[in-house]
C-alpha atoms as a PDB file:
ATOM      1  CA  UNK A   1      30.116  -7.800  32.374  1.00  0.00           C
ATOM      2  CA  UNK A   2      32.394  -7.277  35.552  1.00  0.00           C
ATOM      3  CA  UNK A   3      35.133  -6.251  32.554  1.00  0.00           C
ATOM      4  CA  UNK A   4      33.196  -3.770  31.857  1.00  0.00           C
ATOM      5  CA  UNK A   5      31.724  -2.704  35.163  1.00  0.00           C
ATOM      6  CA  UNK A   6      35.206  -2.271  35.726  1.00  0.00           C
ATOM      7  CA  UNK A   7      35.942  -0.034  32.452  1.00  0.00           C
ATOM      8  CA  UNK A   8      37.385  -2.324  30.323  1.00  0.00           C
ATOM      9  CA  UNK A   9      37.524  -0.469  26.719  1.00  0.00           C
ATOM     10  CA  UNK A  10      38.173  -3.919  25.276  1.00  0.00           C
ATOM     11  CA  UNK A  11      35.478  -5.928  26.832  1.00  0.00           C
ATOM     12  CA  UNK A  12      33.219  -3.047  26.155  1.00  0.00           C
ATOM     13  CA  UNK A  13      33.773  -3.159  22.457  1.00  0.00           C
ATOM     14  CA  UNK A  14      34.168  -7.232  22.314  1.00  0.00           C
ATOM     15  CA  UNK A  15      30.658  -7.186  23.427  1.00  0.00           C
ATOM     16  CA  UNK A  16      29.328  -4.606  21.275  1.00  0.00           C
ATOM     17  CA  UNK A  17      30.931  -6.041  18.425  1.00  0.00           C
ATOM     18  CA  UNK A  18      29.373  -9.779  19.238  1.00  0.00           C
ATOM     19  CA  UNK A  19      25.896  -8.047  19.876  1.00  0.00           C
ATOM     20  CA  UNK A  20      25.214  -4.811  17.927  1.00  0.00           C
ATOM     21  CA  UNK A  21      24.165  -6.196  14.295  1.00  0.00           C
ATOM     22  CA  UNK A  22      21.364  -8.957  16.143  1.00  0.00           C
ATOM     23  CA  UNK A  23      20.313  -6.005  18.512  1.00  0.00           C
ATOM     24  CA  UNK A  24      19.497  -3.372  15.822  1.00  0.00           C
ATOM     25  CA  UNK A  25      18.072  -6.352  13.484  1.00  0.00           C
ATOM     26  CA  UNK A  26      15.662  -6.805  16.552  1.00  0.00           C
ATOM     27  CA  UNK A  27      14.937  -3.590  17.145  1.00  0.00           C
ATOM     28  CA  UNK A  28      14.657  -2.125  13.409  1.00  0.00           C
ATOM     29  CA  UNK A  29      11.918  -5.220  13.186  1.00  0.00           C
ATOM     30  CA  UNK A  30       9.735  -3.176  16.277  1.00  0.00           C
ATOM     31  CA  UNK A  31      10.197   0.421  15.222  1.00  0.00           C
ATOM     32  CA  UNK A  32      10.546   0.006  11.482  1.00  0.00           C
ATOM     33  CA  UNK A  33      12.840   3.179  10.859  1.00  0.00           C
ATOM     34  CA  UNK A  34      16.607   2.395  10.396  1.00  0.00           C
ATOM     35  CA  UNK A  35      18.226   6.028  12.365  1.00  0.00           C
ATOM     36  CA  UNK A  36      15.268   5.305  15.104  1.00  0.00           C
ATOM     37  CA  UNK A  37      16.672   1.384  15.559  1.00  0.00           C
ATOM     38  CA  UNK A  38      20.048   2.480  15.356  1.00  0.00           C
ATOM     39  CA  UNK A  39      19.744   5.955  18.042  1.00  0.00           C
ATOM     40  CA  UNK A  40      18.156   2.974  20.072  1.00  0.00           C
ATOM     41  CA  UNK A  41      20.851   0.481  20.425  1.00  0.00           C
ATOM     42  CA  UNK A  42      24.048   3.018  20.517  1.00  0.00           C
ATOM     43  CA  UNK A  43      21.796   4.284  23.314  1.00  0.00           C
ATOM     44  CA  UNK A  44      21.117   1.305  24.993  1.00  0.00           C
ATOM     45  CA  UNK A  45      24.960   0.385  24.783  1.00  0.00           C
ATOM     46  CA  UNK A  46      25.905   4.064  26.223  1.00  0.00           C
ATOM     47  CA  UNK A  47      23.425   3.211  29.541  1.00  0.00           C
ATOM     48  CA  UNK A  48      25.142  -0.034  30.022  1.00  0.00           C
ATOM     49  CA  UNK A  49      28.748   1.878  29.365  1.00  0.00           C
ATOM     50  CA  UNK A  50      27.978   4.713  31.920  1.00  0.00           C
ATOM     51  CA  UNK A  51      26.406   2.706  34.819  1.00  0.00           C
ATOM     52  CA  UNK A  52      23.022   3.699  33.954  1.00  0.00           C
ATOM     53  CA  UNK A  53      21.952   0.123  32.962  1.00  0.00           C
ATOM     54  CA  UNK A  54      22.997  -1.678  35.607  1.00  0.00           C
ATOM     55  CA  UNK A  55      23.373  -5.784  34.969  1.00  0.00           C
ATOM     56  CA  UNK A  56      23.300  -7.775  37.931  1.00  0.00           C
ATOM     57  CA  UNK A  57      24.819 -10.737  38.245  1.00  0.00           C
ATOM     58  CA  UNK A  58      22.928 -12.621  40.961  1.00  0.00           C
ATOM     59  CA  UNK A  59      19.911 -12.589  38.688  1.00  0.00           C
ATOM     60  CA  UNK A  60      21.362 -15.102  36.413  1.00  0.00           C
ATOM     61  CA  UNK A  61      19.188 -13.845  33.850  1.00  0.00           C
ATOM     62  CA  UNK A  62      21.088 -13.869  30.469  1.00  0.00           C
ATOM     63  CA  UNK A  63      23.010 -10.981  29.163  1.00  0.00           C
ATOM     64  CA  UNK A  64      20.887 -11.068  26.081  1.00  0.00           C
ATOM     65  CA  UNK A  65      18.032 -11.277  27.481  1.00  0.00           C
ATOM     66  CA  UNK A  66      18.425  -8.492  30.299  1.00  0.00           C
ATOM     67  CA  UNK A  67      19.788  -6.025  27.598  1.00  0.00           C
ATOM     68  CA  UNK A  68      16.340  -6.829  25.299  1.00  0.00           C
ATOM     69  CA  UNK A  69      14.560  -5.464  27.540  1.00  0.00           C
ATOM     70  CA  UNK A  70      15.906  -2.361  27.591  1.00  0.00           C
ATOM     71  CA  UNK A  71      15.929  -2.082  24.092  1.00  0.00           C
ATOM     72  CA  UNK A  72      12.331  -2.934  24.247  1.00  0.00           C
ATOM     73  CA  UNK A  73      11.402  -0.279  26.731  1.00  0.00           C
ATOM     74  CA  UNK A  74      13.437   2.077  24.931  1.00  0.00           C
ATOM     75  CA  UNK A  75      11.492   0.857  21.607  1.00  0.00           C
ATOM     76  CA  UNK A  76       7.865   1.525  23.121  1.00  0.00           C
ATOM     77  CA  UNK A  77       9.148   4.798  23.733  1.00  0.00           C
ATOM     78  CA  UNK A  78       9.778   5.473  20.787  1.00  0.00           C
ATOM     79  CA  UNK A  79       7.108   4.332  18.684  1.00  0.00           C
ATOM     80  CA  UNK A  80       5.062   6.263  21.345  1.00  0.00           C
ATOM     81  CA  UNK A  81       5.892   9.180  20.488  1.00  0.00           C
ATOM     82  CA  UNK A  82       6.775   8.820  16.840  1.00  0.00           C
ATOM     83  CA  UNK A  83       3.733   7.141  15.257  1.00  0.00           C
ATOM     84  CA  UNK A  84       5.947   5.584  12.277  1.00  0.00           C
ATOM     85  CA  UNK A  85       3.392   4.454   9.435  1.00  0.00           C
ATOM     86  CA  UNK A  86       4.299   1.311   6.806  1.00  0.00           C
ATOM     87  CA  UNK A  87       4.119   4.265   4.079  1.00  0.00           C
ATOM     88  CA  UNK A  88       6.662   5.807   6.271  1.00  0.00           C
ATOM     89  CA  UNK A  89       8.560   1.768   5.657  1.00  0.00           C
ATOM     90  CA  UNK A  90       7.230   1.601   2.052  1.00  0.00           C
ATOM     91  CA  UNK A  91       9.023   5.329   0.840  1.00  0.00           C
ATOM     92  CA  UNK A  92      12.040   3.705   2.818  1.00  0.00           C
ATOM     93  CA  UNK A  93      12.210   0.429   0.753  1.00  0.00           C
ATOM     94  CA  UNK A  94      11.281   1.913  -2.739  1.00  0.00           C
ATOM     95  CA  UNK A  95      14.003   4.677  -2.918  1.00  0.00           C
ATOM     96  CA  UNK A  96      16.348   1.622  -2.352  1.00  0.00           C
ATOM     97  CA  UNK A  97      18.244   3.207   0.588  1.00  0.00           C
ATOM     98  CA  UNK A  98      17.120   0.512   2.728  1.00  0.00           C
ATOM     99  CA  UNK A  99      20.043  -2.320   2.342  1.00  0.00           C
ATOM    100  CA  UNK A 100      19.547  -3.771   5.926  1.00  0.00           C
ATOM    101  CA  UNK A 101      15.632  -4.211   5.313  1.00  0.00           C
ATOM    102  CA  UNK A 102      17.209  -5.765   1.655  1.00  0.00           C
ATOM    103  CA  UNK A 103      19.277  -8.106   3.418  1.00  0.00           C
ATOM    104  CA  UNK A 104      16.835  -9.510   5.981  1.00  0.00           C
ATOM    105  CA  UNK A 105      14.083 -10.272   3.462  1.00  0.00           C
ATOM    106  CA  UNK A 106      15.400 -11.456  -0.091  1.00  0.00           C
ATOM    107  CA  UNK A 107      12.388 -13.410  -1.504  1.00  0.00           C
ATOM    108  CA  UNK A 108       8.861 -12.192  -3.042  1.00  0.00           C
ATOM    109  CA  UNK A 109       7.623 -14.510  -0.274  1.00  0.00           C
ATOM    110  CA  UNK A 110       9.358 -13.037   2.587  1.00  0.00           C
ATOM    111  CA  UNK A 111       8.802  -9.375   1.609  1.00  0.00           C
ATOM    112  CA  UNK A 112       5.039 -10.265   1.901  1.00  0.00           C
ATOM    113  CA  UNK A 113       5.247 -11.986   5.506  1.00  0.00           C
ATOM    114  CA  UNK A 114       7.213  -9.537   6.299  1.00  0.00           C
ATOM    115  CA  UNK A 115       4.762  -6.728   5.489  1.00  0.00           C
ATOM    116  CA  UNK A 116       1.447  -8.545   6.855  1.00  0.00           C
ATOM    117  CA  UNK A 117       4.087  -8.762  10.198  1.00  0.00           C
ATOM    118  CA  UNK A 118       4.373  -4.854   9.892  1.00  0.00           C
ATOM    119  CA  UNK A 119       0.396  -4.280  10.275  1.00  0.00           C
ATOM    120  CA  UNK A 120      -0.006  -6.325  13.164  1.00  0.00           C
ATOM    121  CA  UNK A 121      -0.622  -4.752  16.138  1.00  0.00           C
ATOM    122  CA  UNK A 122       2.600  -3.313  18.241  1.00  0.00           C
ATOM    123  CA  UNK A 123       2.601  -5.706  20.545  1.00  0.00           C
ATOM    124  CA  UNK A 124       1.688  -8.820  18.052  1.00  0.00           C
ATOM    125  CA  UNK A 125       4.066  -8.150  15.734  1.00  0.00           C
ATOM    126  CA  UNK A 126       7.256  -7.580  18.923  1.00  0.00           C
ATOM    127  CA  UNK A 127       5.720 -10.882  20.242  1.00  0.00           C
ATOM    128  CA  UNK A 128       6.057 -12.673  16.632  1.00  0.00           C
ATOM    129  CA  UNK A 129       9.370 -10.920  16.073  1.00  0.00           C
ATOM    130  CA  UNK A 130      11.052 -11.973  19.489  1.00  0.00           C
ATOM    131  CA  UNK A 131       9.491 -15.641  19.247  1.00  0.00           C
ATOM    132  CA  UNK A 132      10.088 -15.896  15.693  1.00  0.00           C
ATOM    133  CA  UNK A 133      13.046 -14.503  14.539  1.00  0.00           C
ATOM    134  CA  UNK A 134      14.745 -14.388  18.007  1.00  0.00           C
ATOM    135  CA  UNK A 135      14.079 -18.041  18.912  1.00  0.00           C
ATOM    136  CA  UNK A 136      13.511 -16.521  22.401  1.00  0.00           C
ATOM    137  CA  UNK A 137      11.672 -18.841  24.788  1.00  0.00           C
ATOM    138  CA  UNK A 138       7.903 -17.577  25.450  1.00  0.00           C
ATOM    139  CA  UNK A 139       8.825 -17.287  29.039  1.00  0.00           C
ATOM    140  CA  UNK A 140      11.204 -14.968  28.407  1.00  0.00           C
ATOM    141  CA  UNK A 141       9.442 -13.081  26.031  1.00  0.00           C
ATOM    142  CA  UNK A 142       6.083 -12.665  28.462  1.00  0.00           C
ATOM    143  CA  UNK A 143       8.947 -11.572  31.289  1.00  0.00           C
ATOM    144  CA  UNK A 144      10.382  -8.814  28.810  1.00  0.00           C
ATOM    145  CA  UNK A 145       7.126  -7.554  27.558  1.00  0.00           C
ATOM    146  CA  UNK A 146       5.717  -7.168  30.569  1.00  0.00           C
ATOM    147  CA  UNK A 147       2.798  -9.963  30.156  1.00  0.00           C
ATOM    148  CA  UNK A 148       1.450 -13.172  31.757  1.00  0.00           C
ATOM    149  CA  UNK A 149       2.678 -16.296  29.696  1.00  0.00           C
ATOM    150  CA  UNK A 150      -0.857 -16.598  29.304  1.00  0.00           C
ATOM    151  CA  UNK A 151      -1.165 -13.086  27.651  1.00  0.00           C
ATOM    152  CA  UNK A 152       1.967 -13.501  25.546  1.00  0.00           C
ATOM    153  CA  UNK A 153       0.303 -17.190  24.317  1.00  0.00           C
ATOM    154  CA  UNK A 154      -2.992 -14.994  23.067  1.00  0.00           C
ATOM    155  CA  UNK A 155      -1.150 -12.641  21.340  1.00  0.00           C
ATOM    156  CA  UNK A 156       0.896 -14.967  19.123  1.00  0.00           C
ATOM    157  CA  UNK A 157      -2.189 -16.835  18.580  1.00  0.00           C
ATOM    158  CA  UNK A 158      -4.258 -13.716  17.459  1.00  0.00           C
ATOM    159  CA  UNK A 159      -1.366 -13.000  15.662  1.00  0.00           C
ATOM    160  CA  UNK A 160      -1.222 -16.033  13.941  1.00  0.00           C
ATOM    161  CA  UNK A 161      -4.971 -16.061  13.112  1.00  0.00           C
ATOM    162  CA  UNK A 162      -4.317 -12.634  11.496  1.00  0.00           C
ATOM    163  CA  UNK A 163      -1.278 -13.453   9.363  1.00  0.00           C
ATOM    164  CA  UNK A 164      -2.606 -16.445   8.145  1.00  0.00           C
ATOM    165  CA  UNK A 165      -6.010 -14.627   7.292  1.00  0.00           C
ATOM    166  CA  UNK A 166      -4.079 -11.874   5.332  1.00  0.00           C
ATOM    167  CA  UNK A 167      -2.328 -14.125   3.327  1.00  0.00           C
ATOM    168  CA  UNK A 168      -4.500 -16.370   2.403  1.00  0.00           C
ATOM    169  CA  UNK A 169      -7.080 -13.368   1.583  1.00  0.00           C
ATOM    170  CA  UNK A 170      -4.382 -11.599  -0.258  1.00  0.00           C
ATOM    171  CA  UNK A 171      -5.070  -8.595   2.060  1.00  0.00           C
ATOM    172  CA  UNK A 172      -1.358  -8.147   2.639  1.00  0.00           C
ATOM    173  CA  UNK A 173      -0.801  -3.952   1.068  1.00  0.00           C
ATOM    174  CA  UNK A 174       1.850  -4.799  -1.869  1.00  0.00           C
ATOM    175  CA  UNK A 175       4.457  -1.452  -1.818  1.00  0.00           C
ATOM    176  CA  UNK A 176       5.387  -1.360  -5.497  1.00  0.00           C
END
């Protein structure tokens, strides 16, 4: 990070290279719209580039972890003001144009989790996704979001109640 404080091309685009495909994963997973996730991360990566994101050191909070959550804010602002809907997701998958969503999910199985993930609330499904998928500890994820530990620990566990309720129920939408 001081490389690139410092305007080191190379350590600029050693880093984006080592980060951008798990960042826009991540962040595809919370806004559900592939040209939303990816404006989002080159975004993010201009900030830190230009000086606007500023990392600090002395924190000794992990690069990963520090850049997250400005992808997350950046997310929430998003999906604030562009109220994507899973038929929005479902036209996206059907037409076959969606090769990253292809890639993450490749069973019958999966595509259903997946899915019954999608209609959770915002915030239980970004909760499941970081703890999940992101193997991120839940005190990191309650620092990110914003929450109390305590918070973060009821939303996975209303999330969990809800998953496990639409799939055993079979209430999980199936998109052709």
């Amino acid at each position: 990070m001081d490389f690139i404080r410092g305007g080191n091309v190379r350590a600029f685009e050693t880093l984006v290279e080592r980060h951008h495909k798990r960042f826009y994963n991540q962040v595809y997973r919370w806004v559900m719209n592939k040209s939303d996730a990816e404006e989002i991360v080159q975004d993010a990566f201009l900030k830190l580039w230009s000086g606007k994101a500023r990392w600090k050191s002395d924190k000794k909070a992990r690069f990963t972890t520090w850049f997250y959550r400005i992808l997350y804010n950046q997310a929430i602002d998003v999906m604030r003001t562009r109220k994507h809907t899973t038929a929005e997701l479902s036209a996206e998958t059907a037409d076959g144009t969606d090769s990253a969503e292809k890639q993450l999910i490749e069973s019958q199985e999966q595509k259903v989790l997946h899915r019954a993930i999608m209609e959770l609330p915002e915030n239980q499904r970004i909760a499941v996704n970081l703890f999940y998928f992101d193997d991120l500890s839940q005190k990191q994820i309650a620092s990110l979001m914003g929450v109390s530990l305590k918070a973060l620990e009821s939303l996975l566990s209303r999330a969990k109640v809800q998953l496990r309720q639409r799939l055993s129920d079979g209430q999980v939408v199936r998109y052709g």
